[in-house]
PDB file of N, CA and C in Angstrom:
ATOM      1  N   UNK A   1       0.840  -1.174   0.000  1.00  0.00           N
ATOM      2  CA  UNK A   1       0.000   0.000   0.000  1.00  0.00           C
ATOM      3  C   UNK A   1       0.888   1.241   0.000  1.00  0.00           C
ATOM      4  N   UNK A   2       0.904   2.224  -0.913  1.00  0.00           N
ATOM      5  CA  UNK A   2       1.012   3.375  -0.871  1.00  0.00           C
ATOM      6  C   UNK A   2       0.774   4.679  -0.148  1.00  0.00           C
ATOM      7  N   UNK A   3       1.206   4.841   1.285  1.00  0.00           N
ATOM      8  CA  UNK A   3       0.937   5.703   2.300  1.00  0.00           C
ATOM      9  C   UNK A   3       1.862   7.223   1.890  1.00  0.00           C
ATOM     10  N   UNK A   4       1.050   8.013   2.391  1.00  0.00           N
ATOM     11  CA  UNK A   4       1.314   9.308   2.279  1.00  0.00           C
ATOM     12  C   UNK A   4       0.882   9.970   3.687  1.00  0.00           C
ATOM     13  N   UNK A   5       2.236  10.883   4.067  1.00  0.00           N
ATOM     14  CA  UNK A   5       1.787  11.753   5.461  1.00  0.00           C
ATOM     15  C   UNK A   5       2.004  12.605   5.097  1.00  0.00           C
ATOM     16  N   UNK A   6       0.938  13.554   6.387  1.00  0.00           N
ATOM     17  CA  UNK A   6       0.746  14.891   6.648  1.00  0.00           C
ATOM     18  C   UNK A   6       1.028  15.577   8.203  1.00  0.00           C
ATOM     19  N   UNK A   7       2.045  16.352   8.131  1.00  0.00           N
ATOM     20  CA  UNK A   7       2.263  16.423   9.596  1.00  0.00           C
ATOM     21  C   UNK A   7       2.014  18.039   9.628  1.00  0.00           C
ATOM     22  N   UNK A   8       1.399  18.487  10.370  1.00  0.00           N
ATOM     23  CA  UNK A   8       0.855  19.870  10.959  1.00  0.00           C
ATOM     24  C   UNK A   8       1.204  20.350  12.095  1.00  0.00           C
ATOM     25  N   UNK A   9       2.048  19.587  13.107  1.00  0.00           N
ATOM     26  CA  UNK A   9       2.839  20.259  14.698  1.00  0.00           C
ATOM     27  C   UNK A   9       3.980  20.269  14.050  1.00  0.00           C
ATOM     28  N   UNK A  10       5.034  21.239  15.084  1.00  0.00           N
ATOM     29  CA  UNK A  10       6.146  21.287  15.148  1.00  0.00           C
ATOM     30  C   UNK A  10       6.441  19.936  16.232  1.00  0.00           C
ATOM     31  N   UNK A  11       8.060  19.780  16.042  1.00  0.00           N
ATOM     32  CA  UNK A  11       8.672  18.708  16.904  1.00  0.00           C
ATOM     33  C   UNK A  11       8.226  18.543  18.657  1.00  0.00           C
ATOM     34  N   UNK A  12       8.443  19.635  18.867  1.00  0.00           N
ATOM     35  CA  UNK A  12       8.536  19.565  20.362  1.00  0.00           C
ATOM     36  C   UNK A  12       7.642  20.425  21.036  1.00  0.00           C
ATOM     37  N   UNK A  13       6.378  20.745  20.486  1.00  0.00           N
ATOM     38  CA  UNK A  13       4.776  21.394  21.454  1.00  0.00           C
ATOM     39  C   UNK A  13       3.962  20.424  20.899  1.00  0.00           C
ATOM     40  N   UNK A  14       4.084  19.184  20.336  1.00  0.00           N
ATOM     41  CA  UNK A  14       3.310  18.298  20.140  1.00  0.00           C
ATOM     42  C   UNK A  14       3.282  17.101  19.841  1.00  0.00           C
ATOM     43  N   UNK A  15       2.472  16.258  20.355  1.00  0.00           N
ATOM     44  CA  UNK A  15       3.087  14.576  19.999  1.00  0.00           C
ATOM     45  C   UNK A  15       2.885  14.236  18.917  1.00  0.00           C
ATOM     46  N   UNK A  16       2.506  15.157  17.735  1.00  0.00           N
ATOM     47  CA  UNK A  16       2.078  14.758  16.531  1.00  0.00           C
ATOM     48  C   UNK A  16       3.517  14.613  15.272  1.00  0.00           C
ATOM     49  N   UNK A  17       4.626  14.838  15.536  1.00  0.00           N
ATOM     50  CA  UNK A  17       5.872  14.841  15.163  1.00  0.00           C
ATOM     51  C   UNK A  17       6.166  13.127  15.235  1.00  0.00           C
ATOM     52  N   UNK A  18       6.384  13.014  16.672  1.00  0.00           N
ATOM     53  CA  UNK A  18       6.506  12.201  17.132  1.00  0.00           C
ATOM     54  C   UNK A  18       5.751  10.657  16.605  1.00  0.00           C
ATOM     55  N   UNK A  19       4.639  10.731  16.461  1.00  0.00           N
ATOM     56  CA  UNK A  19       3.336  10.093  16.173  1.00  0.00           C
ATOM     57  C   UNK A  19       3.633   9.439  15.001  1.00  0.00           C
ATOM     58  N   UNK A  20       3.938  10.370  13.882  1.00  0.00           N
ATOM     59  CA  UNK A  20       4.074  10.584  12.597  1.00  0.00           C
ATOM     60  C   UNK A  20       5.209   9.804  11.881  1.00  0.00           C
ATOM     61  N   UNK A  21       6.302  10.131  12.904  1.00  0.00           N
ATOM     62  CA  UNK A  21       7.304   9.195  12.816  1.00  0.00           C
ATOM     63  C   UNK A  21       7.271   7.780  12.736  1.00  0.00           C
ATOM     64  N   UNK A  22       6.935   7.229  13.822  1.00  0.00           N
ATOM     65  CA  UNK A  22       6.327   6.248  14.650  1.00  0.00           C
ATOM     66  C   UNK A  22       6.231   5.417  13.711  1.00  0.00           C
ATOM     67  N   UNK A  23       4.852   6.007  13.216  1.00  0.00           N
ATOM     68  CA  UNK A  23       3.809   5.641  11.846  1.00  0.00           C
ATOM     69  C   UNK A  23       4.451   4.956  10.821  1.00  0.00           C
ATOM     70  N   UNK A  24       5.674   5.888  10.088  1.00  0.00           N
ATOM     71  CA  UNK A  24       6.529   5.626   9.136  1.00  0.00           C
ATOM     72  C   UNK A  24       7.071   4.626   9.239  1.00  0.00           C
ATOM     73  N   UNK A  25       7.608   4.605  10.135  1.00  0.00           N
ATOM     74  CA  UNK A  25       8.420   2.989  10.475  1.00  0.00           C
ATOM     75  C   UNK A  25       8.282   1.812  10.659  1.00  0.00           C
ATOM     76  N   UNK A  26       7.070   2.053  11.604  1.00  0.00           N
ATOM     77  CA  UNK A  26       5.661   0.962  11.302  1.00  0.00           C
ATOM     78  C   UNK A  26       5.378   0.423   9.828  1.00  0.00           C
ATOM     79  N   UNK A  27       5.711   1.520   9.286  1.00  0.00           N
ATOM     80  CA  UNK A  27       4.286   1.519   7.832  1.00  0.00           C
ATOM     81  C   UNK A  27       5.358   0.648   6.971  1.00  0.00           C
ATOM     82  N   UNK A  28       6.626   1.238   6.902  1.00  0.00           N
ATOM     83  CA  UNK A  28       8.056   0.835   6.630  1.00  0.00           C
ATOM     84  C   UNK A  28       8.519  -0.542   6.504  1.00  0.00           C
ATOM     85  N   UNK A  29       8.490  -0.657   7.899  1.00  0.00           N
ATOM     86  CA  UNK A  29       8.292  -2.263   8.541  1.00  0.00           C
ATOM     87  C   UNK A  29       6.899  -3.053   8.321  1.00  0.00           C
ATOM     88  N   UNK A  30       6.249  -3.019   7.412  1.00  0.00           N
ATOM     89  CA  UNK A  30       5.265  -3.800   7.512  1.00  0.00           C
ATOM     90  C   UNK A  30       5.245  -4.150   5.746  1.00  0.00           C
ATOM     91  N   UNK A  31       6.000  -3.417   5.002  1.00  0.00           N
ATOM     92  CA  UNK A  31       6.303  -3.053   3.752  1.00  0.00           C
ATOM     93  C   UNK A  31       5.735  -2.506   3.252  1.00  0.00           C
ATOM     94  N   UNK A  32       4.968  -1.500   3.518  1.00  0.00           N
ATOM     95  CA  UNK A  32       4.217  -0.507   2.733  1.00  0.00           C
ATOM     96  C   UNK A  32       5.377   0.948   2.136  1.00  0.00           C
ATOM     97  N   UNK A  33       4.983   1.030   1.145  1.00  0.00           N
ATOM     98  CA  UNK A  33       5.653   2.254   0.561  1.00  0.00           C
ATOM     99  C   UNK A  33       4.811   3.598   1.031  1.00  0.00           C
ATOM    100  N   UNK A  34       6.457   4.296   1.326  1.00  0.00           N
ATOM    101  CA  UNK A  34       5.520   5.987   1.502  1.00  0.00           C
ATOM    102  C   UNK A  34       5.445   6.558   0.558  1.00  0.00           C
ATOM    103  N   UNK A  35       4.910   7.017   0.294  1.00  0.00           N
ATOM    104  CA  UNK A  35       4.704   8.009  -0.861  1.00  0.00           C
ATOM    105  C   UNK A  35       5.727   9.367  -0.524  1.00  0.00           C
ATOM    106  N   UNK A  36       5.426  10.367   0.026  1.00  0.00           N
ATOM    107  CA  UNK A  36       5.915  11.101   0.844  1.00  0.00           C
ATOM    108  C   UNK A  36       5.622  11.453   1.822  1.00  0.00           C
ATOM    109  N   UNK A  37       6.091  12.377   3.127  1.00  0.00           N
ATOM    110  CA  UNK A  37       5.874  13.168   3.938  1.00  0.00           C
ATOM    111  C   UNK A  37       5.633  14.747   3.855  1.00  0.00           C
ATOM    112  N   UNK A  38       4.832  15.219   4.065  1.00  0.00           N
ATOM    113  CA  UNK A  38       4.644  16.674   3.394  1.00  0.00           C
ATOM    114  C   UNK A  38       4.389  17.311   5.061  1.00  0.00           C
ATOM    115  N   UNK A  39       5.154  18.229   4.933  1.00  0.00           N
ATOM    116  CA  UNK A  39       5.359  19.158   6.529  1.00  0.00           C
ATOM    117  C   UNK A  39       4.330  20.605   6.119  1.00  0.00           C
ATOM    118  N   UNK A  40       3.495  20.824   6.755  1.00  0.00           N
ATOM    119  CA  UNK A  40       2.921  21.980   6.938  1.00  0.00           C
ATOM    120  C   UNK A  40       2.518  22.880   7.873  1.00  0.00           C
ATOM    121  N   UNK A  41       1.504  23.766   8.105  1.00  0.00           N
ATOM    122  CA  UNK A  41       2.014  24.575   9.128  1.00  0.00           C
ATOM    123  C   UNK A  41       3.310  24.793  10.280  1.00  0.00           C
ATOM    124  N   UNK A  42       2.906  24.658  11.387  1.00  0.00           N
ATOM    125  CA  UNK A  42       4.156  24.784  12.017  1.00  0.00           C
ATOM    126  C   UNK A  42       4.801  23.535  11.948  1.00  0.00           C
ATOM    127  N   UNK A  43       4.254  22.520  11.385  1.00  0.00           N
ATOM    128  CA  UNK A  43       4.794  21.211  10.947  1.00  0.00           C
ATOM    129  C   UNK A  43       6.084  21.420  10.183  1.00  0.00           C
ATOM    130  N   UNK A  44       6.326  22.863   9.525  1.00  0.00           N
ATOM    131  CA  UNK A  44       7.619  23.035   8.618  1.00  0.00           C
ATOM    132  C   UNK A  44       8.688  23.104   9.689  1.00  0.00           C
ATOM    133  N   UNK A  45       8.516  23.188  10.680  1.00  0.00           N
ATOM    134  CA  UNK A  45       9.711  23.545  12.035  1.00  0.00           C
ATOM    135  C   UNK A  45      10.094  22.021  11.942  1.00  0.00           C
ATOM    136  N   UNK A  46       9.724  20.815  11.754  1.00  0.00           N
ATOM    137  CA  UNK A  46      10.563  19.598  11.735  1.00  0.00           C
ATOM    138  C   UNK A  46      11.716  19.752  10.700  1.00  0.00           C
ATOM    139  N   UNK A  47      11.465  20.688   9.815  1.00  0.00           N
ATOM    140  CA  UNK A  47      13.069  20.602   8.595  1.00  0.00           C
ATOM    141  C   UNK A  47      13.835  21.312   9.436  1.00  0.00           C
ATOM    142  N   UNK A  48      13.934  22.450  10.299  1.00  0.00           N
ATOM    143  CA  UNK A  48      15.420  23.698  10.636  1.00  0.00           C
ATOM    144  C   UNK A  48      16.220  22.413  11.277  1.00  0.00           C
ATOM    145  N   UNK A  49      17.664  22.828  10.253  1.00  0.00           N
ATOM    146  CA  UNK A  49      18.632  22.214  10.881  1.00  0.00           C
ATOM    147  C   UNK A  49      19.141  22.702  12.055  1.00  0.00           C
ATOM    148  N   UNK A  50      18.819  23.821  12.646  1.00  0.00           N
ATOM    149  CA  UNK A  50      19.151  24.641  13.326  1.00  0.00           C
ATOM    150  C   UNK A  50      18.601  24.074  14.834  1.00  0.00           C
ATOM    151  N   UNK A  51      17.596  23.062  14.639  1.00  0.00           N
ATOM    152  CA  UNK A  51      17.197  22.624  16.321  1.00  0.00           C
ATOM    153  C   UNK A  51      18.453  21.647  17.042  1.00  0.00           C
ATOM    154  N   UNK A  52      18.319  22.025  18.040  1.00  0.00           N
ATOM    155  CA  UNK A  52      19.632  21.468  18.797  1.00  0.00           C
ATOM    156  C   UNK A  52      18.874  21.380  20.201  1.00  0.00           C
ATOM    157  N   UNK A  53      18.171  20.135  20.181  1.00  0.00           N
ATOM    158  CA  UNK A  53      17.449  19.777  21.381  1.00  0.00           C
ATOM    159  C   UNK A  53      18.795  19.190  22.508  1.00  0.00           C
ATOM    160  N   UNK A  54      17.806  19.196  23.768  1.00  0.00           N
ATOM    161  CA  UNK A  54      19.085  18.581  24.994  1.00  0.00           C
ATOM    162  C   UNK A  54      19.995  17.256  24.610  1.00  0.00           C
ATOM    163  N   UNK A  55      21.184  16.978  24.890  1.00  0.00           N
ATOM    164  CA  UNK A  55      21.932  15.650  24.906  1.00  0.00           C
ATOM    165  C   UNK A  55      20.728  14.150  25.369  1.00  0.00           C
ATOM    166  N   UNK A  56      20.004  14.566  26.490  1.00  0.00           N
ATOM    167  CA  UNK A  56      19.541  13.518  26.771  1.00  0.00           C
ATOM    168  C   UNK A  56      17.513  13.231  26.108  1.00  0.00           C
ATOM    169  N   UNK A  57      17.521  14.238  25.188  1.00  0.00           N
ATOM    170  CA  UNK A  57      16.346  14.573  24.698  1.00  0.00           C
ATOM    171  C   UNK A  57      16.132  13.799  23.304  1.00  0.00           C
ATOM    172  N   UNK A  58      15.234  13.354  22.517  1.00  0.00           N
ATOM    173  CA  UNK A  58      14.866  12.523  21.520  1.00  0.00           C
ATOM    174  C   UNK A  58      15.058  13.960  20.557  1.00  0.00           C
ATOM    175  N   UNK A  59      16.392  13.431  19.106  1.00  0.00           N
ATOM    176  CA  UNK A  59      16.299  14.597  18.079  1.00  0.00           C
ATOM    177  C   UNK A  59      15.581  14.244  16.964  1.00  0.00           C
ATOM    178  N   UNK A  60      14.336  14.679  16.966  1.00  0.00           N
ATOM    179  CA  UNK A  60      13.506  14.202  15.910  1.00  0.00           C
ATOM    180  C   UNK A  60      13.809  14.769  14.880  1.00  0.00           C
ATOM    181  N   UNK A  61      14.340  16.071  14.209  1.00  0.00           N
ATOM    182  CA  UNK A  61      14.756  16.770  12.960  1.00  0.00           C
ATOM    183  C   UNK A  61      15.498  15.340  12.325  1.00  0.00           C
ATOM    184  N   UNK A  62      16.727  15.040  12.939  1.00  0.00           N
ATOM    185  CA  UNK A  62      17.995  14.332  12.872  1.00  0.00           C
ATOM    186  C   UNK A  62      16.896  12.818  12.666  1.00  0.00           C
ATOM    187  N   UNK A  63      16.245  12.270  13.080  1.00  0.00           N
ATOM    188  CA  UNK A  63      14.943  11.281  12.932  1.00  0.00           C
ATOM    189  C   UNK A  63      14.978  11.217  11.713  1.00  0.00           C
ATOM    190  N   UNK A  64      14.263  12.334  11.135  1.00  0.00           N
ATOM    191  CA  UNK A  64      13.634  12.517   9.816  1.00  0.00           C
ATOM    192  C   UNK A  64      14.496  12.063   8.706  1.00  0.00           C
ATOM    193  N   UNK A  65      15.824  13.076   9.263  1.00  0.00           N
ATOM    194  CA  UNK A  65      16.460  13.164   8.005  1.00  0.00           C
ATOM    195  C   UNK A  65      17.541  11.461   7.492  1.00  0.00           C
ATOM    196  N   UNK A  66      17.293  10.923   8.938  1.00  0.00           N
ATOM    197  CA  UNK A  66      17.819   9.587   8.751  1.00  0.00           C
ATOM    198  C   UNK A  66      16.619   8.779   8.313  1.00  0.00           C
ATOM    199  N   UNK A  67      15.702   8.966   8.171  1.00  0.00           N
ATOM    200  CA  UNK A  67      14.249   8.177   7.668  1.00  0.00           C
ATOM    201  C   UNK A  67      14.217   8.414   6.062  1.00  0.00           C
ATOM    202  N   UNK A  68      14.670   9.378   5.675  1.00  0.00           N
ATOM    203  CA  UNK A  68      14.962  10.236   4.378  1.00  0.00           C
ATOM    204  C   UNK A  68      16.062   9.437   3.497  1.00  0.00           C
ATOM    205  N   UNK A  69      17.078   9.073   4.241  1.00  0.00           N
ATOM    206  CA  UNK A  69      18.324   9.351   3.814  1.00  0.00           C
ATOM    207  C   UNK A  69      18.144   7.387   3.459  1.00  0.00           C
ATOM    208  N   UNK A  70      17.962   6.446   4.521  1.00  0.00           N
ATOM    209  CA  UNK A  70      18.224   5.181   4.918  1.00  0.00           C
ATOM    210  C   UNK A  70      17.125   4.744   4.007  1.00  0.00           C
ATOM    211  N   UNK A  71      15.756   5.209   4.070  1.00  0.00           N
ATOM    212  CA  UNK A  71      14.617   5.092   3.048  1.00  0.00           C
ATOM    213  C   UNK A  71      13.809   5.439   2.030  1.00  0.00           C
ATOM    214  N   UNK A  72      15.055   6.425   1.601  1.00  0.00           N
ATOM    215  CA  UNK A  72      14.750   7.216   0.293  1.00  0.00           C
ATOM    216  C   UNK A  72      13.308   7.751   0.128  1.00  0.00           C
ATOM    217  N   UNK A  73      12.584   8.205   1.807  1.00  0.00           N
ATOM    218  CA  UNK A  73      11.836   8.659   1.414  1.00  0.00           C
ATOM    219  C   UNK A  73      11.701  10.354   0.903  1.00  0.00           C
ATOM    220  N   UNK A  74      10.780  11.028   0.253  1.00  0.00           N
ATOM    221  CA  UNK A  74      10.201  11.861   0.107  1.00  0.00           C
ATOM    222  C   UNK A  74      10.095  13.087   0.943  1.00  0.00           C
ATOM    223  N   UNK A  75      10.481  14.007   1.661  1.00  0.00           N
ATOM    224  CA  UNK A  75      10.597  14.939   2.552  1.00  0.00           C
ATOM    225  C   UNK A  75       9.711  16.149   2.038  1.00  0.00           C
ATOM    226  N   UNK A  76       8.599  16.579   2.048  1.00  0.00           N
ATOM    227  CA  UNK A  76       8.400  17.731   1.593  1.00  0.00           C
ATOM    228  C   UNK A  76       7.738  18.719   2.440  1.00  0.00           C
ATOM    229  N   UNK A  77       8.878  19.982   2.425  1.00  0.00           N
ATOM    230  CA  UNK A  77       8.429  21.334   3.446  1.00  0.00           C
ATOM    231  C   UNK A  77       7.437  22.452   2.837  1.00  0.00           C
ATOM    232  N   UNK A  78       6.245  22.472   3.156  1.00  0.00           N
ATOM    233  CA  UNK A  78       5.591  23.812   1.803  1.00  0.00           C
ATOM    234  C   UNK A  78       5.952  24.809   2.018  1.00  0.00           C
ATOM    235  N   UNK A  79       6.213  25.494   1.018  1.00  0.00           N
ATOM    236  CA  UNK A  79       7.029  27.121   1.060  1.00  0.00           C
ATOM    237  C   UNK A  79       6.273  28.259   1.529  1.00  0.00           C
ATOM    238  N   UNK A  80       5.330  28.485   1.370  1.00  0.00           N
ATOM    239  CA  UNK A  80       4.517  29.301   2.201  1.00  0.00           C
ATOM    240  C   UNK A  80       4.270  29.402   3.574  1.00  0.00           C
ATOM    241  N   UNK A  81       4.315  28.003   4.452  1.00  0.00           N
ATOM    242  CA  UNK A  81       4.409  27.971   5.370  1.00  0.00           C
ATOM    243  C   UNK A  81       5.745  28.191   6.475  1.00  0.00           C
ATOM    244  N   UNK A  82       6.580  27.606   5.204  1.00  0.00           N
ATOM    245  CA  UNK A  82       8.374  27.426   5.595  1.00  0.00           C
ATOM    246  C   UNK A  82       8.776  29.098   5.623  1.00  0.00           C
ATOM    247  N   UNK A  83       8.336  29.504   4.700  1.00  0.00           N
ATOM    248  CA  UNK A  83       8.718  31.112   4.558  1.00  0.00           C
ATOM    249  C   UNK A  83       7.664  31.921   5.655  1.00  0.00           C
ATOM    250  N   UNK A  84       7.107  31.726   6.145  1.00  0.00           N
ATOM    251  CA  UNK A  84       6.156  32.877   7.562  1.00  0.00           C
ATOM    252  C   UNK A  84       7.151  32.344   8.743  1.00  0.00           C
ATOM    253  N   UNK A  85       7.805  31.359   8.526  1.00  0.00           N
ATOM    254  CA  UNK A  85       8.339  30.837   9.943  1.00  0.00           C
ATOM    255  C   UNK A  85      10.403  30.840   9.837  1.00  0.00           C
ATOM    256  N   UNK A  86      10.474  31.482   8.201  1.00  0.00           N
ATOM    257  CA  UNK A  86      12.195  31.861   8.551  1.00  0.00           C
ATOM    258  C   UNK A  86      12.551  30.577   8.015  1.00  0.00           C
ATOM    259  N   UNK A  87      11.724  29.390   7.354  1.00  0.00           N
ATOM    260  CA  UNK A  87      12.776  28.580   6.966  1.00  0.00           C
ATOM    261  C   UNK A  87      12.586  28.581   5.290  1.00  0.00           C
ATOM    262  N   UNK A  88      14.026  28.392   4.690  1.00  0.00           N
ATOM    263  CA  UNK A  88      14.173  28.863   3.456  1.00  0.00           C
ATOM    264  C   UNK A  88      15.147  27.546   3.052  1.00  0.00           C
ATOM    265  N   UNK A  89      15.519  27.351   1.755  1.00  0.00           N
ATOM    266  CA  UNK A  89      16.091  26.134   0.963  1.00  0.00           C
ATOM    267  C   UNK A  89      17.677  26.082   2.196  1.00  0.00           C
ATOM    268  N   UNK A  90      18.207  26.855   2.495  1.00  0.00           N
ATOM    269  CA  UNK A  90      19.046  26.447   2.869  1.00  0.00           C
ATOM    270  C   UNK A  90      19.222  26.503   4.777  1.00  0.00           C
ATOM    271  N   UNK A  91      17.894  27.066   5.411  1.00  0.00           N
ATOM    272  CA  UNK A  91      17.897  26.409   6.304  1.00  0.00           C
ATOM    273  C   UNK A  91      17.141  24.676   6.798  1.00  0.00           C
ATOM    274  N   UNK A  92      17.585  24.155   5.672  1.00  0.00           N
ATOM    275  CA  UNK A  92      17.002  22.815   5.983  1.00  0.00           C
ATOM    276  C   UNK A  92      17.845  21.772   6.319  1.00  0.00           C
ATOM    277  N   UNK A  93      17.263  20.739   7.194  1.00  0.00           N
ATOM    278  CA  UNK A  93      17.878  19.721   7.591  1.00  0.00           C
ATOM    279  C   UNK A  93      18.468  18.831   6.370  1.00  0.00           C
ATOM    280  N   UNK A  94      19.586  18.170   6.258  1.00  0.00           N
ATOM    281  CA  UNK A  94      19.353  16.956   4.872  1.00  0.00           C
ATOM    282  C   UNK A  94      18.278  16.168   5.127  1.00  0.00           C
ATOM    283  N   UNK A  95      17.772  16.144   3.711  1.00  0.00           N
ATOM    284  CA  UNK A  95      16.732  15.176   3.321  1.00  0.00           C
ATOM    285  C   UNK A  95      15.446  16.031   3.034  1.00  0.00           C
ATOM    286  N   UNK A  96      15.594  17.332   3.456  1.00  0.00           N
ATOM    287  CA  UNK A  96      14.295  17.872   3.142  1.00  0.00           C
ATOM    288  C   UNK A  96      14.320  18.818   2.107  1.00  0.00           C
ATOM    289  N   UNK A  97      13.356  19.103   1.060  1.00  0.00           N
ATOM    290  CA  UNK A  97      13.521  19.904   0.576  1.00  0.00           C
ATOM    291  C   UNK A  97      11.783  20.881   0.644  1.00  0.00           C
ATOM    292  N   UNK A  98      11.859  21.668  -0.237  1.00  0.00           N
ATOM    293  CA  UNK A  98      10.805  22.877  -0.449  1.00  0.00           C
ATOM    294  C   UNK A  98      10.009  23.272  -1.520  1.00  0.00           C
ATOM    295  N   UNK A  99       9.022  22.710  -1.436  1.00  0.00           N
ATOM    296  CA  UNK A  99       7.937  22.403  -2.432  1.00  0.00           C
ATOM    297  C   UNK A  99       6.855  23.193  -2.552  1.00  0.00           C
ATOM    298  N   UNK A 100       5.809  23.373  -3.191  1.00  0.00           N
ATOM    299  CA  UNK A 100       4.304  23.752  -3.259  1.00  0.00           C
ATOM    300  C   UNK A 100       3.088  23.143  -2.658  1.00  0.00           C
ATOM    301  N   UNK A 101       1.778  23.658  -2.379  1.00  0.00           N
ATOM    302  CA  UNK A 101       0.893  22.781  -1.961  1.00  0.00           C
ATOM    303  C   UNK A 101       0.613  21.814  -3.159  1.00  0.00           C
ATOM    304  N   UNK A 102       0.585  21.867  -4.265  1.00  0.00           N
ATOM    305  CA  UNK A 102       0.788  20.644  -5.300  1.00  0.00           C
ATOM    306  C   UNK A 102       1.291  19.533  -4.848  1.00  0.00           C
ATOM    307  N   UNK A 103       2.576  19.139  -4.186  1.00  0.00           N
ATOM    308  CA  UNK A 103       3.088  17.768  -3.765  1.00  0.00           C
ATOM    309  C   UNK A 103       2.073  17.724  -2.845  1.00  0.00           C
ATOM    310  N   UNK A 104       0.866  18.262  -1.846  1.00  0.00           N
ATOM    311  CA  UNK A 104       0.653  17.558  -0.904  1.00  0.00           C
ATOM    312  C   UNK A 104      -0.495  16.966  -1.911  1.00  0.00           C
ATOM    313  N   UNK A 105      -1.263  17.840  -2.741  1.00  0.00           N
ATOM    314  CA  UNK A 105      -2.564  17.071  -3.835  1.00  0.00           C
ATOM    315  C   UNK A 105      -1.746  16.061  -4.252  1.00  0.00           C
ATOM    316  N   UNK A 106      -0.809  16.197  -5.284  1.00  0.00           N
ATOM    317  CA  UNK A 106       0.074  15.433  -5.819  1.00  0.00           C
ATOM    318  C   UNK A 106      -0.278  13.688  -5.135  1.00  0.00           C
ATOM    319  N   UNK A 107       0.193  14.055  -3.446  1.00  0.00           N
ATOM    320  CA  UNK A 107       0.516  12.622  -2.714  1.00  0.00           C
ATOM    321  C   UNK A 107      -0.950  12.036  -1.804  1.00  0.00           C
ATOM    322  N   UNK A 108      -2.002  13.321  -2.353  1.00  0.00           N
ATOM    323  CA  UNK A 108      -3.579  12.836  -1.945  1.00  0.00           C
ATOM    324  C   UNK A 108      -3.909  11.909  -2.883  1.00  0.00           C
ATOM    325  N   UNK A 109      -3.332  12.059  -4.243  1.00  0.00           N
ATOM    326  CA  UNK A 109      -3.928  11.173  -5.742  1.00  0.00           C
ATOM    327  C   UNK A 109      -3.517   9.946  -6.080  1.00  0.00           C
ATOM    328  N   UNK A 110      -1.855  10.296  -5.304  1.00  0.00           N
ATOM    329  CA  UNK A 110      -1.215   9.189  -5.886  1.00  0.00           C
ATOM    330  C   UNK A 110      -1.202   8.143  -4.908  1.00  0.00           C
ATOM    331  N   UNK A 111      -1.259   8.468  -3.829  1.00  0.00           N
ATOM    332  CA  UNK A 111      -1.309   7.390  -2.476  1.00  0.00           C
ATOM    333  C   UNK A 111      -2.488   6.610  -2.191  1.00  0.00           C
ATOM    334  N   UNK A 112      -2.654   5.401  -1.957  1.00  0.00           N
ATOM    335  CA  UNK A 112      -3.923   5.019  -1.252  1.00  0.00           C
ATOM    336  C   UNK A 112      -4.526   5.083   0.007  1.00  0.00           C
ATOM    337  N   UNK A 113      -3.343   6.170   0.766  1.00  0.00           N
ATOM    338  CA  UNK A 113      -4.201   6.768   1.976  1.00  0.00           C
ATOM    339  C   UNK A 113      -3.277   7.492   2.200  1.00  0.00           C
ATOM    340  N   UNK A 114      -3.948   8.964   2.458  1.00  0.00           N
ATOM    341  CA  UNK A 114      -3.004  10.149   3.212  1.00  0.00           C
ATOM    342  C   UNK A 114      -3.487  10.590   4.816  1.00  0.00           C
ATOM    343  N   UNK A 115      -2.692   9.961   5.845  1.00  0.00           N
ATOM    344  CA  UNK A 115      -2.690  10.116   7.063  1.00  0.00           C
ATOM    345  C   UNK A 115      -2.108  11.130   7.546  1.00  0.00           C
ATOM    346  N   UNK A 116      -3.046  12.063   8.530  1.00  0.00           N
ATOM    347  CA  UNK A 116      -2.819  13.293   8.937  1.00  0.00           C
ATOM    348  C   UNK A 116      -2.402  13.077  10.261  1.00  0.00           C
ATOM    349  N   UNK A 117      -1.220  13.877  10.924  1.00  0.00           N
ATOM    350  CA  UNK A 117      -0.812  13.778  12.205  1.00  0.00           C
ATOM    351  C   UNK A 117      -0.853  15.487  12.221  1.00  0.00           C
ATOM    352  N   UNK A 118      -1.895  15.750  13.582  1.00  0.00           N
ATOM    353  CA  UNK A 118      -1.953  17.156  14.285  1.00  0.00           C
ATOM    354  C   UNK A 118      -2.746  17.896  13.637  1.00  0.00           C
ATOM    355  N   UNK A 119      -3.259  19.236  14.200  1.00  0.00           N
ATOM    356  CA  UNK A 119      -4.505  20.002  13.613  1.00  0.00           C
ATOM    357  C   UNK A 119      -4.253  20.281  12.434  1.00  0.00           C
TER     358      UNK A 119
END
């Protein structure tokens, strides 16, 4: 099955980062293909490479971009949202890049289910 996510929290004011992840790996491990991940609203705060959570704290940015990198998945930050919040092509984590709301239709059409994590 062809899964596609939608994540709408940032990393760390919500368990929906977290959740989302989870999901992937699950989905991963069970052999389902992702389609992509599409980050929106404050959901674009999972790309800044710039988070530098505590030593003894879970780095979910660093998560992603090893979920990206190890599973060639799909990373997509929307630019409208990425740009109200300061993140731009080159403040991004590896693995993510900066797209249009098109990839998220794009991965509503092409996927056989697009699962939403957070408002």
């Amino acid at each position: 099955m062809k899964i596609a996510v939608l994540v709408n929290e940032g990393p760390y004011q919500h368990q929906a980062s977290d959740s989302a992840y989870l999901f992937c790996m699950a989905a991963l491990a069970k052999g389902h293909e992702l389609q992509r991940v599409f980050f929106y609203h404050d959901g674009v705060n999972n790309a800044s490479k710039f988070t530098e959570p505590p030593q003894d704290d879970r780095n979910i940015v660093a998560r992603w971009s090893k979920l990206a990198e190890e599973h060639k998945v799909d990373l997509v930050v929307c630019v409208a949202a990425g740009l109200r919040r300061g993140l731009v092509a080159d403040t991004l984590a590896p693995g993510f890049r900066i797209s249009g709301l098109g990839q998220l239709i794009d991965s509503g059409i092409k996927a056989d289910r697009l699962v939403t994590f957070g408002d």
